[in-house]
PDB file of N, CA and C in Angstrom:
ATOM      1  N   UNK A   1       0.824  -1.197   0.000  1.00  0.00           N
ATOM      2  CA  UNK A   1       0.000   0.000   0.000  1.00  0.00           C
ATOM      3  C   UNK A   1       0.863   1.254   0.000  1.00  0.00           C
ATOM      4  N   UNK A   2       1.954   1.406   0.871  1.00  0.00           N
ATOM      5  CA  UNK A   2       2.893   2.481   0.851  1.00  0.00           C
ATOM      6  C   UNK A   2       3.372   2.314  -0.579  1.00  0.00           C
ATOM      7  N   UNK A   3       3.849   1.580  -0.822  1.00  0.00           N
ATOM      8  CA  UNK A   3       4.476   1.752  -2.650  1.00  0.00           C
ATOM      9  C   UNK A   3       3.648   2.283  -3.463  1.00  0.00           C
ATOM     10  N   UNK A   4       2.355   1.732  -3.469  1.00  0.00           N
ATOM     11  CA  UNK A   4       1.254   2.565  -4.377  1.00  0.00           C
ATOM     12  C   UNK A   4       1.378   3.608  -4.327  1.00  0.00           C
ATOM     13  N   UNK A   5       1.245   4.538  -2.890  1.00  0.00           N
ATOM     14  CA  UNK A   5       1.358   5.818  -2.479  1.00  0.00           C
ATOM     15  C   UNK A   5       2.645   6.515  -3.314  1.00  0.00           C
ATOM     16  N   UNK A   6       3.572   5.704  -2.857  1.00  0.00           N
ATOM     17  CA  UNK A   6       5.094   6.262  -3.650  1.00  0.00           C
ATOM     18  C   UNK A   6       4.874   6.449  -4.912  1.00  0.00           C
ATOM     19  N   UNK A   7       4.605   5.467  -5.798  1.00  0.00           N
ATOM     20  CA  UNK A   7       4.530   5.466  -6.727  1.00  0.00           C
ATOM     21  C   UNK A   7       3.584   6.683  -7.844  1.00  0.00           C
ATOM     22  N   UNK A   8       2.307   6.773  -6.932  1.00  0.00           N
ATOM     23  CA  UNK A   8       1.495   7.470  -6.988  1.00  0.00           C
ATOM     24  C   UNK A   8       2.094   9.271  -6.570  1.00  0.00           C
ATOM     25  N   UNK A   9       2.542   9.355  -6.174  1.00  0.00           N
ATOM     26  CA  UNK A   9       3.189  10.791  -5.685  1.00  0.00           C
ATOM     27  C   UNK A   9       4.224  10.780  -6.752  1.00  0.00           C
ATOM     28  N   UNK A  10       5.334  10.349  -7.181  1.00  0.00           N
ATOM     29  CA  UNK A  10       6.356  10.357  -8.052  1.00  0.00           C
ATOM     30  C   UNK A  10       5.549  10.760  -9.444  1.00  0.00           C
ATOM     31  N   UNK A  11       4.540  10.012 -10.187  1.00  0.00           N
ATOM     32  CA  UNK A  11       3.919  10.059 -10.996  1.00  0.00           C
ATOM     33  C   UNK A  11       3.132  11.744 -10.999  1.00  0.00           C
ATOM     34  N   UNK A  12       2.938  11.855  -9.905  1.00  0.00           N
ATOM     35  CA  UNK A  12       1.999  13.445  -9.651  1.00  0.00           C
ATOM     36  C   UNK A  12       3.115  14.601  -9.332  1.00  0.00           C
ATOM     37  N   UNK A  13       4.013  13.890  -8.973  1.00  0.00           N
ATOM     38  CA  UNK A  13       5.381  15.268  -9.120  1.00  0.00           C
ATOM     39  C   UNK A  13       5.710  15.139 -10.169  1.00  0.00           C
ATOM     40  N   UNK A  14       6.173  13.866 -11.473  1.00  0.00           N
ATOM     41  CA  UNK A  14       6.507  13.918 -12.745  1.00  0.00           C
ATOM     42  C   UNK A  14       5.276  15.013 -13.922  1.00  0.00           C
ATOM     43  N   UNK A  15       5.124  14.827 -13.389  1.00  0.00           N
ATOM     44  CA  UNK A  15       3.061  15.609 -14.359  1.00  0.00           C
ATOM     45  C   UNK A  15       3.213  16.827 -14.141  1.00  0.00           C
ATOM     46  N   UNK A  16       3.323  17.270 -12.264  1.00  0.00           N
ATOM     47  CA  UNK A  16       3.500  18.649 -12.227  1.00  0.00           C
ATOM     48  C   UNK A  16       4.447  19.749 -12.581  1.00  0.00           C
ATOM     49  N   UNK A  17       5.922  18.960 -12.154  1.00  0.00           N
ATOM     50  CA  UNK A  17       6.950  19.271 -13.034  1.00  0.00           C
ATOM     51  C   UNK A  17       6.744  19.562 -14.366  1.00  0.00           C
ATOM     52  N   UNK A  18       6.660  19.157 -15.230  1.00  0.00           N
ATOM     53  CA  UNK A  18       6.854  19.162 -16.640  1.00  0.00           C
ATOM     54  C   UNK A  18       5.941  20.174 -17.052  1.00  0.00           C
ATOM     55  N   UNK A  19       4.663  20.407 -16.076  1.00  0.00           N
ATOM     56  CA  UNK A  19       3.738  21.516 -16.598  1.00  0.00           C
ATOM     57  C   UNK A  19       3.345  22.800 -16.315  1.00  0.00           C
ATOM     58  N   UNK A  20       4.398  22.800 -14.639  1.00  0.00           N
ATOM     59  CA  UNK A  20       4.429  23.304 -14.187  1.00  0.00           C
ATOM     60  C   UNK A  20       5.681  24.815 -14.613  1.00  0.00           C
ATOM     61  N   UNK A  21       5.890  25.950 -14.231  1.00  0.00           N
ATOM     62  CA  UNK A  21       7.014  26.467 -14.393  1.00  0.00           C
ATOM     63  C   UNK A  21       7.767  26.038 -13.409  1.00  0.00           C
ATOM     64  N   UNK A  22       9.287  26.328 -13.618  1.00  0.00           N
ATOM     65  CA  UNK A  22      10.476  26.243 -12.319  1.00  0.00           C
ATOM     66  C   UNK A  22       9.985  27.230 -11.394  1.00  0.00           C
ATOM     67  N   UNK A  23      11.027  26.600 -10.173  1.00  0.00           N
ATOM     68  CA  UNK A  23      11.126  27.402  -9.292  1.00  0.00           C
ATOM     69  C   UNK A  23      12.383  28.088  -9.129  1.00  0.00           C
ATOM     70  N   UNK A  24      11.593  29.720  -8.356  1.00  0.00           N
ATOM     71  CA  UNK A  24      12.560  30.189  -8.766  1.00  0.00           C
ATOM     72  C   UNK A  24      14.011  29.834  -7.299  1.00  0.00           C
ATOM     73  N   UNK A  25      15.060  31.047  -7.814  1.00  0.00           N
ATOM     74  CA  UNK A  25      16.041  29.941  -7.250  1.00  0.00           C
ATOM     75  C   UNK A  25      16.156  30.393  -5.954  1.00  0.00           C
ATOM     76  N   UNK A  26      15.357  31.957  -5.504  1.00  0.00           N
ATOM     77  CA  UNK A  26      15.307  32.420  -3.838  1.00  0.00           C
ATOM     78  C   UNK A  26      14.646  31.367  -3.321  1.00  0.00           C
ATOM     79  N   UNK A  27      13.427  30.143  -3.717  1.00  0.00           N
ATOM     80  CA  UNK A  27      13.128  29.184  -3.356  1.00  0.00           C
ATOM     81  C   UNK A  27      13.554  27.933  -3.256  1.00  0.00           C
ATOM     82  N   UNK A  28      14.478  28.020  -4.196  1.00  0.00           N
ATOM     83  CA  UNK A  28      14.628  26.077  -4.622  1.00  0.00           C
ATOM     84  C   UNK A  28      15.234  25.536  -3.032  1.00  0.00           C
ATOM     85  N   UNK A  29      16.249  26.750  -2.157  1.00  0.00           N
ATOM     86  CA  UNK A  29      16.877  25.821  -0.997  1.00  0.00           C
ATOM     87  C   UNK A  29      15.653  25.323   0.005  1.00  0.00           C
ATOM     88  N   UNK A  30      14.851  26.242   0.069  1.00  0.00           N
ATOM     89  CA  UNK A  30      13.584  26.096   0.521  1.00  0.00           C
ATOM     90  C   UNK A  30      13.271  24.539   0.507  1.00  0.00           C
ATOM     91  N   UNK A  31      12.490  24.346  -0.440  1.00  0.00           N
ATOM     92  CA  UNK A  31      12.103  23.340  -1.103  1.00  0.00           C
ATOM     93  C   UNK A  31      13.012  22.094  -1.183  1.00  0.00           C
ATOM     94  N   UNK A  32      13.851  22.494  -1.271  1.00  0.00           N
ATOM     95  CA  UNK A  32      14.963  21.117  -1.302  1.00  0.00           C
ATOM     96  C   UNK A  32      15.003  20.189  -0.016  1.00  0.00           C
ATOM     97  N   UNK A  33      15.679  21.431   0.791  1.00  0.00           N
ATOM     98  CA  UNK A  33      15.382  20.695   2.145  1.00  0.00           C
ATOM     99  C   UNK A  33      14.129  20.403   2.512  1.00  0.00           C
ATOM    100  N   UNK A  34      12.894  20.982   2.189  1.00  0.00           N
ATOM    101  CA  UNK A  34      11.743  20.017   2.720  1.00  0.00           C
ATOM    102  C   UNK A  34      11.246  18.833   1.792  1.00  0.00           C
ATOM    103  N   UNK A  35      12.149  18.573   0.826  1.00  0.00           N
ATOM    104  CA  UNK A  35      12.084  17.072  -0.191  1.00  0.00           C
ATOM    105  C   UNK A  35      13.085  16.622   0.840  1.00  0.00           C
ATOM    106  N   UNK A  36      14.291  17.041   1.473  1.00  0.00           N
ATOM    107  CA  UNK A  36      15.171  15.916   1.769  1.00  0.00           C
ATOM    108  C   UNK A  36      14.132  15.335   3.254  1.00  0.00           C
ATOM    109  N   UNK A  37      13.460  16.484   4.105  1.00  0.00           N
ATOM    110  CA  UNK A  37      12.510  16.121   5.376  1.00  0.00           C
ATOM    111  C   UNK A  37      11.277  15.330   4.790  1.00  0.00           C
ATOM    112  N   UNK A  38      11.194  15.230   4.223  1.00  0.00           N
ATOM    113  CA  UNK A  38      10.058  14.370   3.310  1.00  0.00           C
ATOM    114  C   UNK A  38      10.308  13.436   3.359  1.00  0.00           C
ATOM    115  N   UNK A  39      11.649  12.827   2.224  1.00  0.00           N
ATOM    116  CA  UNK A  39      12.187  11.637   2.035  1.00  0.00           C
ATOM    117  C   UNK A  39      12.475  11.346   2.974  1.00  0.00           C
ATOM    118  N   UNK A  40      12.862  11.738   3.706  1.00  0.00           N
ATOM    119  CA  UNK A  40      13.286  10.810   5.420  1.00  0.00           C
ATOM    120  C   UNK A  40      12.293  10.351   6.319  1.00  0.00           C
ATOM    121  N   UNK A  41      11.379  10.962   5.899  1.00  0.00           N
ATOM    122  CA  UNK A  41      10.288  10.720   7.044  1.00  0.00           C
ATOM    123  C   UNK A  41       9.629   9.553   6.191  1.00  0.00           C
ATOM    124  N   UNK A  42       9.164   9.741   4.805  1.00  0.00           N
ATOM    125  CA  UNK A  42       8.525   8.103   4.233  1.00  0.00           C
ATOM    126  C   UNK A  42       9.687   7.400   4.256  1.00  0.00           C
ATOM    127  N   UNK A  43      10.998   7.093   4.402  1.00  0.00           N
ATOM    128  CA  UNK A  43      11.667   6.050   4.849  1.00  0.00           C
ATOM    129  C   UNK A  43      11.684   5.757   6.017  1.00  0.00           C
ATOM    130  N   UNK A  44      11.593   6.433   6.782  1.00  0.00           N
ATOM    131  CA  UNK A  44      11.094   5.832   8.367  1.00  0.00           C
ATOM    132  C   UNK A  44      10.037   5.680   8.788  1.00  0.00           C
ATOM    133  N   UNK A  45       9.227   6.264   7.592  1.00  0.00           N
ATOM    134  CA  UNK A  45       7.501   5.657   7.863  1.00  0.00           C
ATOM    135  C   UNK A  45       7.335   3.846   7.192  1.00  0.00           C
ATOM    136  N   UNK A  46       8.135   3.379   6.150  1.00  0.00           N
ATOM    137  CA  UNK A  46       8.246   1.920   5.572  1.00  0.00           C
ATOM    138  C   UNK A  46       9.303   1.450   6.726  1.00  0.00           C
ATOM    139  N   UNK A  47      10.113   1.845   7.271  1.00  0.00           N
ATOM    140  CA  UNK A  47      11.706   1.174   8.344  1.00  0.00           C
ATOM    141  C   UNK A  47       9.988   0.894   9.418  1.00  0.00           C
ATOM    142  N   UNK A  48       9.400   1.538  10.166  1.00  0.00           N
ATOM    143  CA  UNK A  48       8.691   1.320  10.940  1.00  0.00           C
ATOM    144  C   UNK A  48       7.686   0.406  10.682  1.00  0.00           C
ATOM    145  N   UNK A  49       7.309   0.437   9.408  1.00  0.00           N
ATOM    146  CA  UNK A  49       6.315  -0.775   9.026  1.00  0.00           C
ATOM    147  C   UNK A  49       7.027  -2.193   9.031  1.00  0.00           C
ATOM    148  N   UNK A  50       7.986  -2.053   8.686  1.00  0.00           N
ATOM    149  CA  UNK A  50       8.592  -3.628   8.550  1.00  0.00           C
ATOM    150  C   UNK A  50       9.243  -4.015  10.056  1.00  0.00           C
ATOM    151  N   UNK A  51       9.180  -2.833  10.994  1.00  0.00           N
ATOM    152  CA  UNK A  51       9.568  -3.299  12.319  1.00  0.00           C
ATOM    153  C   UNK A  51       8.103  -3.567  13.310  1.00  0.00           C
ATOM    154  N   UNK A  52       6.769  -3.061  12.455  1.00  0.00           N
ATOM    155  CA  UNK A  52       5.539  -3.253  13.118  1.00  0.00           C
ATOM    156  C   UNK A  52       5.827  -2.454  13.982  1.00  0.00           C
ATOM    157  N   UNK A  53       5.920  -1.478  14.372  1.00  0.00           N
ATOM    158  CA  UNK A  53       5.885   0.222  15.449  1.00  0.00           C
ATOM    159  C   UNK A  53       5.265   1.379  14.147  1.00  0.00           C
ATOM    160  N   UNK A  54       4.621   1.272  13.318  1.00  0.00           N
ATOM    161  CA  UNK A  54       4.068   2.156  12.262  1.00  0.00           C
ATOM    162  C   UNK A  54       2.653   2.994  12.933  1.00  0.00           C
ATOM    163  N   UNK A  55       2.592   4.149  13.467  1.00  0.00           N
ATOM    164  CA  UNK A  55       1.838   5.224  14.029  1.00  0.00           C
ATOM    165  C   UNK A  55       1.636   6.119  12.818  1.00  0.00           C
ATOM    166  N   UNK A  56       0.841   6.465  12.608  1.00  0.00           N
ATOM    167  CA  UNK A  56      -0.071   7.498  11.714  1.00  0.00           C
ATOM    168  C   UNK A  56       0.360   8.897  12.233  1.00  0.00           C
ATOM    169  N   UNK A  57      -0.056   9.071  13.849  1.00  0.00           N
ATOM    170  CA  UNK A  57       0.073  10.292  14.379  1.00  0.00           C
ATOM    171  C   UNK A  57       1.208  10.947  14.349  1.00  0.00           C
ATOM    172  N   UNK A  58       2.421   9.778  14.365  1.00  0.00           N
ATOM    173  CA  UNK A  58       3.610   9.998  14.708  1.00  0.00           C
ATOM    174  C   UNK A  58       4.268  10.290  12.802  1.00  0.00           C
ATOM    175  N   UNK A  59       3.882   9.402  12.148  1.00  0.00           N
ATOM    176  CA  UNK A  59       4.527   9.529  10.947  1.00  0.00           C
ATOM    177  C   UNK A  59       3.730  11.309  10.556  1.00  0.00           C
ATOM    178  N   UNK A  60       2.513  11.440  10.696  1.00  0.00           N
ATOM    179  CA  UNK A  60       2.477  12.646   9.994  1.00  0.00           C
ATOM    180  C   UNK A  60       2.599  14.048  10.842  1.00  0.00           C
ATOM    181  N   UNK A  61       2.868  13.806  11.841  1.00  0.00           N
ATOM    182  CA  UNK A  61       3.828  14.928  12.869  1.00  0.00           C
ATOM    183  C   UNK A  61       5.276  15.137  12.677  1.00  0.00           C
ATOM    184  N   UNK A  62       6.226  13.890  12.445  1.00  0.00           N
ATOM    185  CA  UNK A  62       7.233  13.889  12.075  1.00  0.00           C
ATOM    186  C   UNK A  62       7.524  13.976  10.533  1.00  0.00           C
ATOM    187  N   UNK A  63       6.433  14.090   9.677  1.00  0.00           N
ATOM    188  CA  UNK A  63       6.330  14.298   7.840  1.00  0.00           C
ATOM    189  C   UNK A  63       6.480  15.803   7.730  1.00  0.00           C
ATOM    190  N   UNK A  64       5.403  16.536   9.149  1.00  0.00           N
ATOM    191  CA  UNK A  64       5.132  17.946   8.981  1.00  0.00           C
ATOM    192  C   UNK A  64       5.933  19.002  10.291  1.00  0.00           C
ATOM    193  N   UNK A  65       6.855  18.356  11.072  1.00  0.00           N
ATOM    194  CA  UNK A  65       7.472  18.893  11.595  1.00  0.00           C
ATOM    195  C   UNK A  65       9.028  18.759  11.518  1.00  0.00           C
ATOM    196  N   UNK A  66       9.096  17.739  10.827  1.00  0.00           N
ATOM    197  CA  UNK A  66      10.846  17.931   9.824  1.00  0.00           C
ATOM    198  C   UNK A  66      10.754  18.795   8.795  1.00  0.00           C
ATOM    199  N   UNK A  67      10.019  19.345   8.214  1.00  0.00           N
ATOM    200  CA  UNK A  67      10.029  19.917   6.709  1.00  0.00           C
ATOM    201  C   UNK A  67       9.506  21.268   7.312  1.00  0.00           C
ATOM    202  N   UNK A  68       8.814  21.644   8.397  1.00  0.00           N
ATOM    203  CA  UNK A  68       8.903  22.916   8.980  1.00  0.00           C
ATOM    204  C   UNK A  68      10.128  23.365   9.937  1.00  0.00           C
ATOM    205  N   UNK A  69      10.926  22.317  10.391  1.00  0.00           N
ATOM    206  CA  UNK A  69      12.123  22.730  11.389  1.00  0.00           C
ATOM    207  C   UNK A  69      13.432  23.029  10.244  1.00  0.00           C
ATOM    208  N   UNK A  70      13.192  22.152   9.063  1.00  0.00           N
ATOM    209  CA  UNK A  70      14.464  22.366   8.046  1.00  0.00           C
ATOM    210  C   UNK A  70      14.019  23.390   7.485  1.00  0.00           C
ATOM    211  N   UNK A  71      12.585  23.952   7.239  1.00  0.00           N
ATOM    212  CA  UNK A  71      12.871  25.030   6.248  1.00  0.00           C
ATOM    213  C   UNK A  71      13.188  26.601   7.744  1.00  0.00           C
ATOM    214  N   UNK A  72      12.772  26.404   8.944  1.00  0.00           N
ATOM    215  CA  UNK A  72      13.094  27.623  10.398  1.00  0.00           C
ATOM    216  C   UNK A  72      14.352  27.504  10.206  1.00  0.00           C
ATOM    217  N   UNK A  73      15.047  26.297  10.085  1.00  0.00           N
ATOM    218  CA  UNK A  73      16.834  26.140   9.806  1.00  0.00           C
ATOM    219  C   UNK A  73      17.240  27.159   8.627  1.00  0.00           C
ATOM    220  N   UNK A  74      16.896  26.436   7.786  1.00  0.00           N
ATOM    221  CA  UNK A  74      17.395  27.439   6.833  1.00  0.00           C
ATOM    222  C   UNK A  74      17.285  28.869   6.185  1.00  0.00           C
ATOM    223  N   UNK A  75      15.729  29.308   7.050  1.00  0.00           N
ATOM    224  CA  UNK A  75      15.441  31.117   6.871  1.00  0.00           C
ATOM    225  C   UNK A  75      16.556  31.316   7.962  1.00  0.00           C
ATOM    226  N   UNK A  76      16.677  30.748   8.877  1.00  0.00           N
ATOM    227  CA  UNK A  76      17.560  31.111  10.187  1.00  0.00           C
ATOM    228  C   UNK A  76      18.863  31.374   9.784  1.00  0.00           C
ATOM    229  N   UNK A  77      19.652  30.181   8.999  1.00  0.00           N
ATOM    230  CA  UNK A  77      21.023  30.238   8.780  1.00  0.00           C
ATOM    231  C   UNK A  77      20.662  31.278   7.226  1.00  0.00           C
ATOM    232  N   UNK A  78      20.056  31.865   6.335  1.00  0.00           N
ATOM    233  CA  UNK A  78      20.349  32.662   5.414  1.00  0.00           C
ATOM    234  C   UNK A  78      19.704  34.160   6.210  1.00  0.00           C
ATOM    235  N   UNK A  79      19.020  34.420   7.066  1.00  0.00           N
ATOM    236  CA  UNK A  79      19.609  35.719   7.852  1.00  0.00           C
ATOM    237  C   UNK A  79      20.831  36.060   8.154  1.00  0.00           C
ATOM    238  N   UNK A  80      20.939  34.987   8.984  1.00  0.00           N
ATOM    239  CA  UNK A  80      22.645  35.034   9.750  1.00  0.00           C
ATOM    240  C   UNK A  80      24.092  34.845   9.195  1.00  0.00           C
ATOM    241  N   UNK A  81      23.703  34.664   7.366  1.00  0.00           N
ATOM    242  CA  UNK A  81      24.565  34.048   6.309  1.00  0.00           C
ATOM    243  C   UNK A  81      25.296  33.406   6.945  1.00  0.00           C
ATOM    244  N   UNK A  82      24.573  31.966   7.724  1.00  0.00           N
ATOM    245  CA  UNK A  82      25.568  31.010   7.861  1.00  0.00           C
ATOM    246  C   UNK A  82      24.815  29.382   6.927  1.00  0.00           C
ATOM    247  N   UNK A  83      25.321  28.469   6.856  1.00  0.00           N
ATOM    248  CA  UNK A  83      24.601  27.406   5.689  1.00  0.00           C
ATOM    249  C   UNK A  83      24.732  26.757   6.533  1.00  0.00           C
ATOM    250  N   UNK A  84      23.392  27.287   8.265  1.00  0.00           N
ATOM    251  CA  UNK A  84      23.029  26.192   8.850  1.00  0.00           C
ATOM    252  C   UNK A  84      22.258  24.751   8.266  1.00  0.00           C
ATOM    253  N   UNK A  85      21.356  24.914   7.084  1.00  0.00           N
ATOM    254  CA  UNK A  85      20.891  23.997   6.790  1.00  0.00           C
ATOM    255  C   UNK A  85      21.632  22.886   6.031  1.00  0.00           C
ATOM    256  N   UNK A  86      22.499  23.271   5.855  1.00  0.00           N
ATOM    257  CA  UNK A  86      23.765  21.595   5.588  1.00  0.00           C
ATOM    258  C   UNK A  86      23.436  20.617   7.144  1.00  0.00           C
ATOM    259  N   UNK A  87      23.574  21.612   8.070  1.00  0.00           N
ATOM    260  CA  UNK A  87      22.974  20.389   9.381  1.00  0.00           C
ATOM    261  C   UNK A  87      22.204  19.780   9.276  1.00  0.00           C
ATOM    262  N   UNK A  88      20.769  20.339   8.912  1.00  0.00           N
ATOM    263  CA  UNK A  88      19.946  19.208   8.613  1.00  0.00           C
ATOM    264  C   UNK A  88      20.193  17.948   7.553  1.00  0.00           C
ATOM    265  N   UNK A  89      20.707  18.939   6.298  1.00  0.00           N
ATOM    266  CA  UNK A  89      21.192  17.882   5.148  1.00  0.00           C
ATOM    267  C   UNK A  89      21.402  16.948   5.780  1.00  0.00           C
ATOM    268  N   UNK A  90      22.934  17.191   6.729  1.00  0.00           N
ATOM    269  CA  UNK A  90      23.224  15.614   6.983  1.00  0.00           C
ATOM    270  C   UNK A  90      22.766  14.849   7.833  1.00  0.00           C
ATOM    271  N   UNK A  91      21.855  15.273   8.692  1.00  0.00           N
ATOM    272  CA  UNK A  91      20.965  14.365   9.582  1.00  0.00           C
ATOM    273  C   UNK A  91      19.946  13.817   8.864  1.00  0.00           C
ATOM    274  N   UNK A  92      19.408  14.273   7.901  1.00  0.00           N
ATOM    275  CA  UNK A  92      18.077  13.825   7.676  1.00  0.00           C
ATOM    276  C   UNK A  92      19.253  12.583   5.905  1.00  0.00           C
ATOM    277  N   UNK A  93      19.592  13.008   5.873  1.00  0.00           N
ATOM    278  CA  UNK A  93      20.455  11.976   4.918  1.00  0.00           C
ATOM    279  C   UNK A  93      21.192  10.759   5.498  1.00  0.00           C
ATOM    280  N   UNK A  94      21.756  10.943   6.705  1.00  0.00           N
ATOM    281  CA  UNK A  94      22.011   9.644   7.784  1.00  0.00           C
ATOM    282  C   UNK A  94      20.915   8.640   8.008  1.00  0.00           C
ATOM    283  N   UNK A  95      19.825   9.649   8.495  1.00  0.00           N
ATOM    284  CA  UNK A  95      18.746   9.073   8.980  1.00  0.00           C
ATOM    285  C   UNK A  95      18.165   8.083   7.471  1.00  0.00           C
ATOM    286  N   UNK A  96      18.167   8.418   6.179  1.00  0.00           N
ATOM    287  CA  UNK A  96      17.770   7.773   4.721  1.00  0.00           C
ATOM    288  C   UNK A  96      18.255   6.714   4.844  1.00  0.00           C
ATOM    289  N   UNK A  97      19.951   7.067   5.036  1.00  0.00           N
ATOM    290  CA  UNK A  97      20.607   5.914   4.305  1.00  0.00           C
ATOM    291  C   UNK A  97      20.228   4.785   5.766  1.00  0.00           C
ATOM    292  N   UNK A  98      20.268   4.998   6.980  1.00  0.00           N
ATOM    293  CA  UNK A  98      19.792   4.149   7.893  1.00  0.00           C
ATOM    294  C   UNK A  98      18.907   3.520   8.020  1.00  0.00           C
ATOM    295  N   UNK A  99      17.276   4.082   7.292  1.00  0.00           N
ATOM    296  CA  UNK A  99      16.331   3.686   7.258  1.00  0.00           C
ATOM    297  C   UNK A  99      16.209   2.631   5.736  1.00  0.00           C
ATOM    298  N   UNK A 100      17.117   3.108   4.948  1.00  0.00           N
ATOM    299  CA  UNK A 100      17.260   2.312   3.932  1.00  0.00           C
ATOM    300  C   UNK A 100      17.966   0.954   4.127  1.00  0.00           C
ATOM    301  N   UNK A 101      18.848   1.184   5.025  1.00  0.00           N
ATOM    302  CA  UNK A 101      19.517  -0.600   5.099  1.00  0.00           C
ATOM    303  C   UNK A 101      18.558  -1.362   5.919  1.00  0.00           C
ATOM    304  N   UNK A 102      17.593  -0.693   6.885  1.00  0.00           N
ATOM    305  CA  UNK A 102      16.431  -1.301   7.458  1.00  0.00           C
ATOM    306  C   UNK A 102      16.122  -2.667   6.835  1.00  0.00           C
ATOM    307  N   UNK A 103      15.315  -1.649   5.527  1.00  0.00           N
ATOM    308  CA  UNK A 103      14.190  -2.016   4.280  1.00  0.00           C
ATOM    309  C   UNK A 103      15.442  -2.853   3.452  1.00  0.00           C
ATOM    310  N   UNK A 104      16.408  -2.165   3.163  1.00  0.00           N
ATOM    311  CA  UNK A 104      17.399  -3.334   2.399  1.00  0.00           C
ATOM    312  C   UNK A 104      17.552  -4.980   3.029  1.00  0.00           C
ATOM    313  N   UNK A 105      17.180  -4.878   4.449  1.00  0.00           N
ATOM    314  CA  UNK A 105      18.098  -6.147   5.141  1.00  0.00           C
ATOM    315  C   UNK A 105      16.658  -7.079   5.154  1.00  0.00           C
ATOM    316  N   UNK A 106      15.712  -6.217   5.324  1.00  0.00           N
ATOM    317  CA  UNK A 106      14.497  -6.993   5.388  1.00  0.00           C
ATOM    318  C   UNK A 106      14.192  -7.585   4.181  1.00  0.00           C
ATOM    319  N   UNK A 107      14.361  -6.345   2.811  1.00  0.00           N
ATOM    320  CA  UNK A 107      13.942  -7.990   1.613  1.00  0.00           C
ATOM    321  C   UNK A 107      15.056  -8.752   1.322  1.00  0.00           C
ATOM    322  N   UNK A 108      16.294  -8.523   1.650  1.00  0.00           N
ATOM    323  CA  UNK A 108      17.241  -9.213   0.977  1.00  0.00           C
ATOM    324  C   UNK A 108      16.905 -10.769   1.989  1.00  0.00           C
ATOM    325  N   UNK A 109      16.475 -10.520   3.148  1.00  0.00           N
ATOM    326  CA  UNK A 109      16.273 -12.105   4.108  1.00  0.00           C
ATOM    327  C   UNK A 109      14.982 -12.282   3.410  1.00  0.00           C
ATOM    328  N   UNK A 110      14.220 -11.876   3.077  1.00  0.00           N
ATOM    329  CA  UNK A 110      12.754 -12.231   3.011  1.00  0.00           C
ATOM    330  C   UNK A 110      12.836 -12.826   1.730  1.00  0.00           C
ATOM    331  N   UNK A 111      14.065 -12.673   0.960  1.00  0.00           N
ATOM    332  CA  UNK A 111      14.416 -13.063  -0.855  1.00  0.00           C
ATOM    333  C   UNK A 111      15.112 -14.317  -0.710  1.00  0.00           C
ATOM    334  N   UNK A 112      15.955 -14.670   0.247  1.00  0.00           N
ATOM    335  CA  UNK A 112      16.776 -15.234   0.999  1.00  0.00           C
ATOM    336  C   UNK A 112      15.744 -16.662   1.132  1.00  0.00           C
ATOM    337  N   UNK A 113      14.871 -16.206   2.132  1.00  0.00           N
ATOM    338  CA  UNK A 113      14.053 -17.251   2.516  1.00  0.00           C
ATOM    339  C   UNK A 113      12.999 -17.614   1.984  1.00  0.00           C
ATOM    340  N   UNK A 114      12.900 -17.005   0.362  1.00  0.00           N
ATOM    341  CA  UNK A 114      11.762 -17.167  -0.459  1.00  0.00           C
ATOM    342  C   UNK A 114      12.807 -18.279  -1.119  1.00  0.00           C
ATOM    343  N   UNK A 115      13.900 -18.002  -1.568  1.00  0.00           N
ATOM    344  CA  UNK A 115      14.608 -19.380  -2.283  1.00  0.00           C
ATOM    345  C   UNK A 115      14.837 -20.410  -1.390  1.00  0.00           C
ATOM    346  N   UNK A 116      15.652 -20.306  -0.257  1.00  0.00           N
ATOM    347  CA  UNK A 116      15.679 -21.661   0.690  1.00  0.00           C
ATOM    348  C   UNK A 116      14.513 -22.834   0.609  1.00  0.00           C
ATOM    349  N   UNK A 117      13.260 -21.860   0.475  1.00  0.00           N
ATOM    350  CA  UNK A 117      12.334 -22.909   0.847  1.00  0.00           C
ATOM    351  C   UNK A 117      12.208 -23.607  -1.083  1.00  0.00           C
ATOM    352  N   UNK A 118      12.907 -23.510  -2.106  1.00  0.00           N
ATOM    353  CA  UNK A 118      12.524 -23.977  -3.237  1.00  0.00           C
ATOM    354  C   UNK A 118      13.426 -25.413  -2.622  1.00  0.00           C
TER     355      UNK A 118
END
């Protein structure tokens, strides 16, 4: 069901993109970092499903309060011209690649033990 979703969102950002105009570029850091708070949060919304701890309340508090704390980061650090929001970069990119070996370790056993049993 989450893949549908994925799949389904990728397909509706490919559509909007293409028909959409760019953004401009006082926005794009904006925006970037709340794609990278995005992506982290649906990888730890699937890492939590395959560990069975998957909360609704929690996934869409943490969907909508990473992508509001990275974009306070980064109006914060371009007042102060400092490129506080590389901090987040790399937390919320730790947190991907972590939540990704999750989901990696789980199908690679679950692929594992789909052949054993042939």
């Amino acid at each position: 069901m989450v893949f549908i979703a994925i799949i389904i969102g990728c397909l509706l950002g490919a559509i909007i993109g293409i028909n959409a105009p760019t953004i401009s570029y006082t926005y794009s850091s904006y925006l970037a970092i709340a794609i990278i708070a995005a992506l982290d949060s649906v990888f730890g919304g699937i890492a939590s499903v395959i560990n069975k701890k998957f909360d609704i309340k929690i996934f869409i508090s943490g969907f909508f309060g990473n992508a509001i704390l990275a974009i306070l980061l980064t109006i914060l650090g371009q007042k102060l011209n400092v490129d506080i929001y590389l901090a987040a970069i790399v937390v919320f990119v730790w947190r991907m690649f972590s939540n990704l070996g999750i989901i990696r370790r789980y199908y690679v056993e679950k692929w594992t033990e789909k052949f054993k049993k042939k």
